[in-house]
N, C-alpha and C. Protein backbone atom coordinates (compact mmCIF):
# COMPACT_ATOMS: atom_id res chain seq x y z
N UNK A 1 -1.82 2.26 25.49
CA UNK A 1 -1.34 1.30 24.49
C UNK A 1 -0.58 2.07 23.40
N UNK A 2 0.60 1.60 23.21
CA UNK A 2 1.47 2.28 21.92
C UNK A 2 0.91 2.11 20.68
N UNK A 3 1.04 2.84 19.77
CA UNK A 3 1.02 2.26 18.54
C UNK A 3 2.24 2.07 17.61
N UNK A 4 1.56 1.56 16.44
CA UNK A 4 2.76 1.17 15.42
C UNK A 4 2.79 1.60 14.37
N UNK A 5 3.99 2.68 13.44
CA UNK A 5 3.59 3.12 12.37
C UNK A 5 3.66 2.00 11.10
N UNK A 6 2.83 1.87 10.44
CA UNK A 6 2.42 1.27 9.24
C UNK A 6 2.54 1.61 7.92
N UNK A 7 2.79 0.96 7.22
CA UNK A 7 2.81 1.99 5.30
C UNK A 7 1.98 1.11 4.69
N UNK A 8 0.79 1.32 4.61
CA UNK A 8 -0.43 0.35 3.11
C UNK A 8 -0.04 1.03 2.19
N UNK A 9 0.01 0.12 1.36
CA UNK A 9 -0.18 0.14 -0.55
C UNK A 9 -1.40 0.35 -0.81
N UNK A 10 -1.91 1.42 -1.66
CA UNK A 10 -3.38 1.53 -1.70
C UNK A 10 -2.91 0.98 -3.74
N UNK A 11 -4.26 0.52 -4.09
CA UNK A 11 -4.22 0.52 -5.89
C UNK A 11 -5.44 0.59 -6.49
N UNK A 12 -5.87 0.81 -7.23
CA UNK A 12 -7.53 0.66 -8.02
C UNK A 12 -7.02 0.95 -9.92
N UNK A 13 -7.77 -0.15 -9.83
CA UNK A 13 -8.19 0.32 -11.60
C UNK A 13 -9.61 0.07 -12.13
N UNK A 14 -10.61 0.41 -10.93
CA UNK A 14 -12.02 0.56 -11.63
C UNK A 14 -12.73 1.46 -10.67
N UNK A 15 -13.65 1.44 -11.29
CA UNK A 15 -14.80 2.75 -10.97
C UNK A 15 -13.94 3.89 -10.45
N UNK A 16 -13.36 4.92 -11.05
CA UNK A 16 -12.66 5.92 -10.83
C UNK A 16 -11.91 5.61 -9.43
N UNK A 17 -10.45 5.30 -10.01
CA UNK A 17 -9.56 4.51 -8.79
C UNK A 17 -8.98 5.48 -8.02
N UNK A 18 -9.33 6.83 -8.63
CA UNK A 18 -8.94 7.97 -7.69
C UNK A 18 -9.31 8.49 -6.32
N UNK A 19 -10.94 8.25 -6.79
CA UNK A 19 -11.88 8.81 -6.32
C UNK A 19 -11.76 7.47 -4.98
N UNK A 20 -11.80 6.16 -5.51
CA UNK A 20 -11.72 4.90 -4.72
C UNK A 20 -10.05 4.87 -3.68
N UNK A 21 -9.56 5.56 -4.34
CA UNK A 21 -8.35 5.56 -2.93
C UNK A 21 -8.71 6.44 -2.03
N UNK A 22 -9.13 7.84 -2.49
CA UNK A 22 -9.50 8.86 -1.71
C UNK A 22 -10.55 8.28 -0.39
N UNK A 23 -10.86 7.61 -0.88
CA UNK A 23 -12.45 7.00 0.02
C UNK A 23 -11.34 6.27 0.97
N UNK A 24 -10.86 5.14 0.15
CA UNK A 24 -10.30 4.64 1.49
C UNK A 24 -9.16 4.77 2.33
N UNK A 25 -8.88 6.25 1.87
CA UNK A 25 -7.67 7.38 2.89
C UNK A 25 -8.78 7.38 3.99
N UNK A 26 -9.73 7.70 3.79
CA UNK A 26 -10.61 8.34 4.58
C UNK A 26 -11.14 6.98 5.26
N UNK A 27 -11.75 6.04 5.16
CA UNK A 27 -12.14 4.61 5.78
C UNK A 27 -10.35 4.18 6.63
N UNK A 28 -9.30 4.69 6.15
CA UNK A 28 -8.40 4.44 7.18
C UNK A 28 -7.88 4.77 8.87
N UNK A 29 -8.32 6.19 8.19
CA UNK A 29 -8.67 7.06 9.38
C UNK A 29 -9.64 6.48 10.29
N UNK A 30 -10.32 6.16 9.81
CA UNK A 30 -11.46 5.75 10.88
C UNK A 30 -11.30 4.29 11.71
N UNK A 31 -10.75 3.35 11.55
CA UNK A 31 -10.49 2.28 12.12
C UNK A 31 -10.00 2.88 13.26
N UNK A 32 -10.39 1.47 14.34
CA UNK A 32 -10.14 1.77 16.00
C UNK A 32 -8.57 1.84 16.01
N UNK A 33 -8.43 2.93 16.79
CA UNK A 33 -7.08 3.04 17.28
C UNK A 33 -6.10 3.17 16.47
N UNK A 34 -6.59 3.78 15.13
CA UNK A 34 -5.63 4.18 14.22
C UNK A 34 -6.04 5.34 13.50
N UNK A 35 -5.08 6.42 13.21
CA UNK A 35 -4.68 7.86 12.98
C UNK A 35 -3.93 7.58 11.73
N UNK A 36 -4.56 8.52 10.34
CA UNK A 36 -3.93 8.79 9.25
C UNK A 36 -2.69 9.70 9.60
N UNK A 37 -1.62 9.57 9.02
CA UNK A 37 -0.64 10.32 9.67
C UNK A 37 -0.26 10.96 8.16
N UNK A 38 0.02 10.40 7.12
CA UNK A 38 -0.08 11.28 5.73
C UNK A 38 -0.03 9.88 4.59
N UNK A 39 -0.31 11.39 3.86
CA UNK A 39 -0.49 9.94 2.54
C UNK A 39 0.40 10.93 1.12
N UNK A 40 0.95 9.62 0.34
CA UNK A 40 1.65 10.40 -0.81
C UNK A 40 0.65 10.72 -1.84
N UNK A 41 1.47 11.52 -3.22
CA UNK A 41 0.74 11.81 -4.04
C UNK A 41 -0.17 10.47 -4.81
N UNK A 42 -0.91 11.01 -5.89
CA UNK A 42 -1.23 9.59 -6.43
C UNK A 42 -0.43 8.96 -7.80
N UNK A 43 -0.11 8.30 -8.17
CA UNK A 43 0.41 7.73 -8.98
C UNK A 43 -0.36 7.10 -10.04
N UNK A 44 -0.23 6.87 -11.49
CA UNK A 44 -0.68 6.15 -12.14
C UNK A 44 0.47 4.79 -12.86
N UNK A 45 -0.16 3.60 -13.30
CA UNK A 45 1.07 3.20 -14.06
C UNK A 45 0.03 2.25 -14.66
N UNK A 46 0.98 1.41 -15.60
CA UNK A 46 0.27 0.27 -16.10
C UNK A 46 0.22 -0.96 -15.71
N UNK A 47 -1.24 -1.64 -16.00
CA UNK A 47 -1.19 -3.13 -15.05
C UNK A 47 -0.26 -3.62 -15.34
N UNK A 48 -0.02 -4.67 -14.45
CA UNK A 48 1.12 -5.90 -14.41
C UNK A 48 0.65 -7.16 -15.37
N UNK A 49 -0.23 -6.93 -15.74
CA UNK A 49 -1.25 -8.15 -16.47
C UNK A 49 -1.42 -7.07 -18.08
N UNK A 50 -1.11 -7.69 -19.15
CA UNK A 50 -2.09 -6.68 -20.51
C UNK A 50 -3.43 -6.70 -20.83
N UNK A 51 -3.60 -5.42 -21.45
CA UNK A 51 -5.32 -5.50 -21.56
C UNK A 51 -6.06 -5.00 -20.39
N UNK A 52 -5.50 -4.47 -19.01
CA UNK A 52 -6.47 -3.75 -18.14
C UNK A 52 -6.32 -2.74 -18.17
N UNK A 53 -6.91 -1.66 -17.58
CA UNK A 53 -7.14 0.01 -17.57
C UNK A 53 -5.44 0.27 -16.30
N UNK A 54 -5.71 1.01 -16.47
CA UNK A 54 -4.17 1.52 -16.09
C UNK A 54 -4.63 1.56 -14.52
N UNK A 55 -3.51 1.87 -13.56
CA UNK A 55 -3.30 1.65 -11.94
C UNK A 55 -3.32 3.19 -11.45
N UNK A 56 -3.94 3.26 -10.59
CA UNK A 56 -3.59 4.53 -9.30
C UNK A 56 -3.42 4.02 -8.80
N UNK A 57 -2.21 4.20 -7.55
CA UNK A 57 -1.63 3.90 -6.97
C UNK A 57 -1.26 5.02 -5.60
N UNK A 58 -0.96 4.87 -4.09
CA UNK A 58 -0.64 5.41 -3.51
C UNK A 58 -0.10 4.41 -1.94
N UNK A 59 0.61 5.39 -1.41
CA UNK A 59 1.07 4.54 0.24
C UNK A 59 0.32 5.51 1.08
N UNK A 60 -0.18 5.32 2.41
CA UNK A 60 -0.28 5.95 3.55
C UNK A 60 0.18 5.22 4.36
N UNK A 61 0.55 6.43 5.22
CA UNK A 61 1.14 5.99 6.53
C UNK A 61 0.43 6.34 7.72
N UNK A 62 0.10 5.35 8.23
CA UNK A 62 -0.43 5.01 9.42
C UNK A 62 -0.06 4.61 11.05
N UNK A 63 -0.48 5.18 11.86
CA UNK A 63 -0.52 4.80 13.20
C UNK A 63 -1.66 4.30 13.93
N UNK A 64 -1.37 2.78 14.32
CA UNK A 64 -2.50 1.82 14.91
C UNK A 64 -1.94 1.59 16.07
N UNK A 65 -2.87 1.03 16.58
CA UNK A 65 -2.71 0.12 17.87
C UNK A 65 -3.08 -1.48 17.63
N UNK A 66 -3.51 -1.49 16.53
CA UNK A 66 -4.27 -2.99 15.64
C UNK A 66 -3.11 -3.58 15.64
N UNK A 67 -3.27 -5.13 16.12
CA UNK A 67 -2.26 -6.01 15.49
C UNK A 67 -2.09 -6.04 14.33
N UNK A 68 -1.25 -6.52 13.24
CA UNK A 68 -0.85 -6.72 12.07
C UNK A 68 -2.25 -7.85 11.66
N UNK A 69 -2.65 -8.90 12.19
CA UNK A 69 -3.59 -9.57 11.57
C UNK A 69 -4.80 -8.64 11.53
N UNK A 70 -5.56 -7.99 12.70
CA UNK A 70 -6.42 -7.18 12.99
C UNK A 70 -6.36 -5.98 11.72
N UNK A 71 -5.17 -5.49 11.60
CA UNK A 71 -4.81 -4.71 10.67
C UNK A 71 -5.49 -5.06 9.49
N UNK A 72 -5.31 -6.38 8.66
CA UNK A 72 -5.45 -6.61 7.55
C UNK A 72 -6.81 -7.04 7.41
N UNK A 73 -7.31 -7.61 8.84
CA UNK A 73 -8.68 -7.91 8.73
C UNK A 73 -9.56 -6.62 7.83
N UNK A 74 -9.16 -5.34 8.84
CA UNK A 74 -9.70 -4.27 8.78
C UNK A 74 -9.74 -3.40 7.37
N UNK A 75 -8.23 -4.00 6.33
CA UNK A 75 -8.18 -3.42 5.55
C UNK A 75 -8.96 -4.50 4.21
N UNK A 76 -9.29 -5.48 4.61
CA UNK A 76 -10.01 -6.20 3.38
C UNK A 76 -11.30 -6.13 3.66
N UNK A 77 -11.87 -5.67 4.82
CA UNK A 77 -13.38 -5.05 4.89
C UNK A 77 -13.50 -3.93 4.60
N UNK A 78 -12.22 -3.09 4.29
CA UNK A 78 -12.17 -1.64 3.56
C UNK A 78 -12.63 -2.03 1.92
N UNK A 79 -11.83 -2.91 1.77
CA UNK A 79 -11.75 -3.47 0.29
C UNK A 79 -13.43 -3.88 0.13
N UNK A 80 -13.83 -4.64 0.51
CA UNK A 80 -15.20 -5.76 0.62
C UNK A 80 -16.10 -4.57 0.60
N UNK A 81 -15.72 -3.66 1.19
CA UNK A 81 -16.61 -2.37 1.44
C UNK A 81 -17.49 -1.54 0.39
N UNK A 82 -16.17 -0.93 -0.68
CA UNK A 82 -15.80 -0.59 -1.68
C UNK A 82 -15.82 -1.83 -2.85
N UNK A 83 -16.50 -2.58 -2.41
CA UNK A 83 -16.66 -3.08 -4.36
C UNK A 83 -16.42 -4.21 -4.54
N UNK A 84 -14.84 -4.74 -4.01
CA UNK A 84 -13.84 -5.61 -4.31
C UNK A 84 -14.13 -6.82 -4.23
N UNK A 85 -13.88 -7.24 -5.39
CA UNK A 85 -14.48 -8.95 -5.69
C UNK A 85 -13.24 -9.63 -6.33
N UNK A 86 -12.80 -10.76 -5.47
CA UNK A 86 -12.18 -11.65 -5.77
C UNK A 86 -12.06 -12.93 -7.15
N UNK A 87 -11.50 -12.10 -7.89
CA UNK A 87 -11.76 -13.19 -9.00
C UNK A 87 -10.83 -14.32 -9.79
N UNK A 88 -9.78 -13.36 -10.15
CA UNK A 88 -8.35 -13.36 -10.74
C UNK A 88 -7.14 -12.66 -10.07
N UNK A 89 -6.14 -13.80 -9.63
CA UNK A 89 -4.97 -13.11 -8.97
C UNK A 89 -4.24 -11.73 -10.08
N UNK A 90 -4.17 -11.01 -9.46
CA UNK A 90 -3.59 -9.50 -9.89
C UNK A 90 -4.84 -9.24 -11.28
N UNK A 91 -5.67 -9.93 -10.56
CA UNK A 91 -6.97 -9.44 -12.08
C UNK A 91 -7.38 -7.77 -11.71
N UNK A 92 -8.42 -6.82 -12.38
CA UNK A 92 -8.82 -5.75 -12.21
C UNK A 92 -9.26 -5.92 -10.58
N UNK A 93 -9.20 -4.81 -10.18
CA UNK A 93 -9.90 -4.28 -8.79
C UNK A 93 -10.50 -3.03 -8.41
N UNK A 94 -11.36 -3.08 -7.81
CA UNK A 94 -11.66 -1.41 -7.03
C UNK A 94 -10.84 -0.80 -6.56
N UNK A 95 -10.49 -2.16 -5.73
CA UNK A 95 -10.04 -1.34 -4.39
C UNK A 95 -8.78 -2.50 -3.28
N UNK A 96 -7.42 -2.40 -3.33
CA UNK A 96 -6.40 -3.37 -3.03
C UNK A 96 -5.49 -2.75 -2.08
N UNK A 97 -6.01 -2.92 -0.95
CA UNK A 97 -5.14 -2.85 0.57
C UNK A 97 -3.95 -3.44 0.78
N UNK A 98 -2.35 -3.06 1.10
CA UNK A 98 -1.47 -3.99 0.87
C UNK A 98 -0.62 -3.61 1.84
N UNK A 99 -0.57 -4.41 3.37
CA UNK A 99 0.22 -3.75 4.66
C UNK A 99 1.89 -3.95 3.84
N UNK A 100 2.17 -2.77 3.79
CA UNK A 100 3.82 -3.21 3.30
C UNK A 100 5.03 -3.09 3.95
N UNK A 101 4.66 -2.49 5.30
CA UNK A 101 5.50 -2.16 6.58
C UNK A 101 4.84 -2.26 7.52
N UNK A 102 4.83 -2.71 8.55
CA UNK A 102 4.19 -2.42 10.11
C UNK A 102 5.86 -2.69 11.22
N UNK A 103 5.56 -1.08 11.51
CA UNK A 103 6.70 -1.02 12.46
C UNK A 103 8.07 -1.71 12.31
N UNK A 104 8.62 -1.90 12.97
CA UNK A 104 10.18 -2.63 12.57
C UNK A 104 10.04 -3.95 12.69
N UNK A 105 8.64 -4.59 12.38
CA UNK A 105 8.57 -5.97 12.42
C UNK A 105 8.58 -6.79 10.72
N UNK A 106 9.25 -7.93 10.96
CA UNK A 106 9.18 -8.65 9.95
C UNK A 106 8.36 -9.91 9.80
N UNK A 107 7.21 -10.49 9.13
CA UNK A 107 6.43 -11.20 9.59
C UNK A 107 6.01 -11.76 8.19
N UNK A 108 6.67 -13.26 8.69
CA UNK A 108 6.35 -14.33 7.83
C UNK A 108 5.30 -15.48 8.00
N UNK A 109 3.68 -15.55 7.78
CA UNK A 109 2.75 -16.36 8.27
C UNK A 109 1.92 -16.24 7.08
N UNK A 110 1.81 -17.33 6.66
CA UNK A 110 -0.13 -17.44 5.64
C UNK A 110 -0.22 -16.54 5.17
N UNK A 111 -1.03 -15.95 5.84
CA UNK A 111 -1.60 -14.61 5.58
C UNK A 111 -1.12 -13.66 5.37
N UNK A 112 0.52 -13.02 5.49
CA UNK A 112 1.23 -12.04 5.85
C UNK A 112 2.37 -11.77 5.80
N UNK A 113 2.80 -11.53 4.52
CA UNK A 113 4.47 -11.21 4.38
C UNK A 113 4.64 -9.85 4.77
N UNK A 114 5.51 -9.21 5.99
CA UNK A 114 5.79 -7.97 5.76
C UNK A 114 7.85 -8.10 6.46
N UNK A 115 8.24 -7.21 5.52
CA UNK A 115 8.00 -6.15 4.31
C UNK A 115 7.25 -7.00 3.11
N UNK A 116 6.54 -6.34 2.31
CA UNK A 116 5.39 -6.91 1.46
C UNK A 116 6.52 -7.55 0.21
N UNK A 117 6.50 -8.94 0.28
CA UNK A 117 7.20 -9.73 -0.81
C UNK A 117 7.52 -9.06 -2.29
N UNK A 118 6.62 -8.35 -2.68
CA UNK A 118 6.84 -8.35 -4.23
C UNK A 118 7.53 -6.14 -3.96
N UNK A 119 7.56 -6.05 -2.97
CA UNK A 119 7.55 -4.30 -3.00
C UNK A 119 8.83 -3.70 -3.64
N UNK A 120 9.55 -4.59 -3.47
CA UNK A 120 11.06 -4.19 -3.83
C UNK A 120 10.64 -4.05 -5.85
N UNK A 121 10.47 -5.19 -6.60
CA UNK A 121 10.48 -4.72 -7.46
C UNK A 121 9.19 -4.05 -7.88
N UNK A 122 8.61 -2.93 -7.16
CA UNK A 122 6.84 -2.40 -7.85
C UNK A 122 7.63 -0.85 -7.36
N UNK A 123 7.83 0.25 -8.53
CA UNK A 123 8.20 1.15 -8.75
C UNK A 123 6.91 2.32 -7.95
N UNK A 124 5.40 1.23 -8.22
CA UNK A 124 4.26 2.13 -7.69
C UNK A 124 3.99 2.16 -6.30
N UNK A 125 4.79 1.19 -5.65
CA UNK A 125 4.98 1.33 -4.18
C UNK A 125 6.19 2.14 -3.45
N UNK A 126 7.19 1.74 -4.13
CA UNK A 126 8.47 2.36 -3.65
C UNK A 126 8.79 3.61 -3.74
N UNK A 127 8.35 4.49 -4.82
CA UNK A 127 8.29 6.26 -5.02
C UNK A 127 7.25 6.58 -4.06
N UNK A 128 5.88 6.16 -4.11
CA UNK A 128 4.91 6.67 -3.00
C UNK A 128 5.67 6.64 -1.79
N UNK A 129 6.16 5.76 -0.97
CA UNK A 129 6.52 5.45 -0.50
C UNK A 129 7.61 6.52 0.39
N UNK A 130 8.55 6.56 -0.67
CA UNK A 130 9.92 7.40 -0.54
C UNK A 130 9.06 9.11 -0.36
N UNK A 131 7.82 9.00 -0.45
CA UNK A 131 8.00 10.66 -0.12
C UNK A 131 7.32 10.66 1.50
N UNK A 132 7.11 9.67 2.33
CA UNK A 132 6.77 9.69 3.53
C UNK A 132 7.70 9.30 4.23
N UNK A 133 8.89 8.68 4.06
CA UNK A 133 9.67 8.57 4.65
C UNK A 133 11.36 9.25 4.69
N UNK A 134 12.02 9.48 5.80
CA UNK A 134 13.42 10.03 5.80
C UNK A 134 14.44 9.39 4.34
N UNK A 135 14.95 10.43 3.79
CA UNK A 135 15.98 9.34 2.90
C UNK A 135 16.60 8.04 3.13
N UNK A 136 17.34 7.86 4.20
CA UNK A 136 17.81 6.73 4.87
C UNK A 136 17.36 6.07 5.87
N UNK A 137 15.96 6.02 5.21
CA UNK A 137 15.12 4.74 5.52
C UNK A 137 15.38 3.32 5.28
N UNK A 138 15.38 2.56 6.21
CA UNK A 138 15.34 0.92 5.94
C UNK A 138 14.52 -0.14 6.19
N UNK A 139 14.01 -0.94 5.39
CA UNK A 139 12.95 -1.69 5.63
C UNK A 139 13.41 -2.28 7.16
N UNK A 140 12.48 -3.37 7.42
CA UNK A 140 12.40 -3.63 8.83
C UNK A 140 13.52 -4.75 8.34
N UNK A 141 13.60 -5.49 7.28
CA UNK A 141 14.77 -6.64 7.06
C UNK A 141 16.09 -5.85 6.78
N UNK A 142 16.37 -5.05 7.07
CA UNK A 142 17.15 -3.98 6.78
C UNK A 142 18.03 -3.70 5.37
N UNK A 143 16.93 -2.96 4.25
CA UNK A 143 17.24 -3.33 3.10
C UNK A 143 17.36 -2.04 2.65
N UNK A 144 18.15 -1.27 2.31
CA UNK A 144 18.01 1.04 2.19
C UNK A 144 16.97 0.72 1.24
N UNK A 145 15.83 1.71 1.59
CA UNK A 145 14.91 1.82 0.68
C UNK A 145 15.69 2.98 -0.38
N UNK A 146 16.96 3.76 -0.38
CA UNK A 146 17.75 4.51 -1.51
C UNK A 146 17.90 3.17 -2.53
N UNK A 147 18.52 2.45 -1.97
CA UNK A 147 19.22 1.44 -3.09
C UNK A 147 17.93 0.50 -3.81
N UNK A 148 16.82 0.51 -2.99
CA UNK A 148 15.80 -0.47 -4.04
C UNK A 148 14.96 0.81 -4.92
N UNK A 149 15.17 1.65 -4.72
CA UNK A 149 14.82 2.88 -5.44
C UNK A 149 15.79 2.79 -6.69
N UNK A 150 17.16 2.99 -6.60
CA UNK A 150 18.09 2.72 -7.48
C UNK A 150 17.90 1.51 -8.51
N UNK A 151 17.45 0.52 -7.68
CA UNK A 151 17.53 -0.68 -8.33
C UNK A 151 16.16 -0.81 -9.01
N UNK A 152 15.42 -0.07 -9.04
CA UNK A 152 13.73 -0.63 -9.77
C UNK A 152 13.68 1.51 -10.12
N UNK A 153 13.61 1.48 -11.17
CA UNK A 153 13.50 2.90 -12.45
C UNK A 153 12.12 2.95 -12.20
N UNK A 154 11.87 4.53 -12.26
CA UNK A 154 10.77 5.22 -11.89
C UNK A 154 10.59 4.94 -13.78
N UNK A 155 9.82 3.65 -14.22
CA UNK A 155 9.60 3.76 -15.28
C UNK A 155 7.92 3.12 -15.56
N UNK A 156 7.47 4.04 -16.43
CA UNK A 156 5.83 3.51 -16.44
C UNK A 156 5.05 4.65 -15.60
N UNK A 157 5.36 4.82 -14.78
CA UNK A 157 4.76 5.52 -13.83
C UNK A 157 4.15 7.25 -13.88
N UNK A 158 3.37 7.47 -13.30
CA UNK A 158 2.96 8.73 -13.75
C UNK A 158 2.89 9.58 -12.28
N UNK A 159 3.23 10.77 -12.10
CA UNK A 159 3.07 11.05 -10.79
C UNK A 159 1.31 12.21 -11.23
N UNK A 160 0.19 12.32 -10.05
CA UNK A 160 -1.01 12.82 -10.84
C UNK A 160 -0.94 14.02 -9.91
């Protein structure tokens, strides 16, 4: 069975969100039929909401054999795992799994926008991002990840 390379959005802003991505670099690895292949540095920035503790942030890239739903199953029992309680949309979190590429597919259902709807403008996805992949990279809707780099400023952001 082939697999498919993948890019998750990892994020945390509680109980040491460092320490909480690191964990679930490592809980990625371990899912069936999928191989950590690398992960970027970590990032910090500030919430999207005022008044919360600031964001770590990171992408890994992954190789599964998991469908894209299977995928996400797997990554919100990573989440559920680690802490993560559903309360408030973009409220504080442990721990926030976010498939933002799977392979050259584009996939619009319920459950599942990929390329991940909001990625183009989140500066904390798109730099992680850009250091796992070739410069002239293109999303799967074929969009240069150079030019949405251009277009959204490495601003806020902290590289750690």
């Amino acid at each position: 069975m082939s697999s498919t390379r993948a890019y998750i959005g990892l994020g945390s802003n509680l109980d040491e969100p460092a320490e909480q991505l690191r964990s679930a670099l490592q809980a990625l690895g371990l899912l069936s039929g999928t191989q950590l292949a690398a992960a970027s540095a970590l990032y910090t920035s500030d919430s999207l909401l005022p008044g919360q503790p600031r964001y770590t942030n990171a992408v890994a890239a992954i190789d599964t054999q998991l469908e894209p739903l299977q995928l996400l199953d797997a990554l919100q029992a990573i989440e559920n795992g680690q802490g993560r309680v559903r309360k408030e949309r973009w409220g504080p979190r442990t721990l926030d799994l976010d498939v933002l590429l799977f392979g050259d597919q584009v996939i619009d259902i319920p459950r599942l926008k990929v390329p991940h709807y909001h990625m183009h403008a989140r500066p904390f996805v798109l730099y992680p991002l850009a250091e796992l992949v070739p410069a002239d990279f293109q999303l799967a809707d074929g969009r240069a990840l150079a030019q949405l780099l251009q277009d959204c400023p490495f601003v806020g952001l902290e590289r750690l």
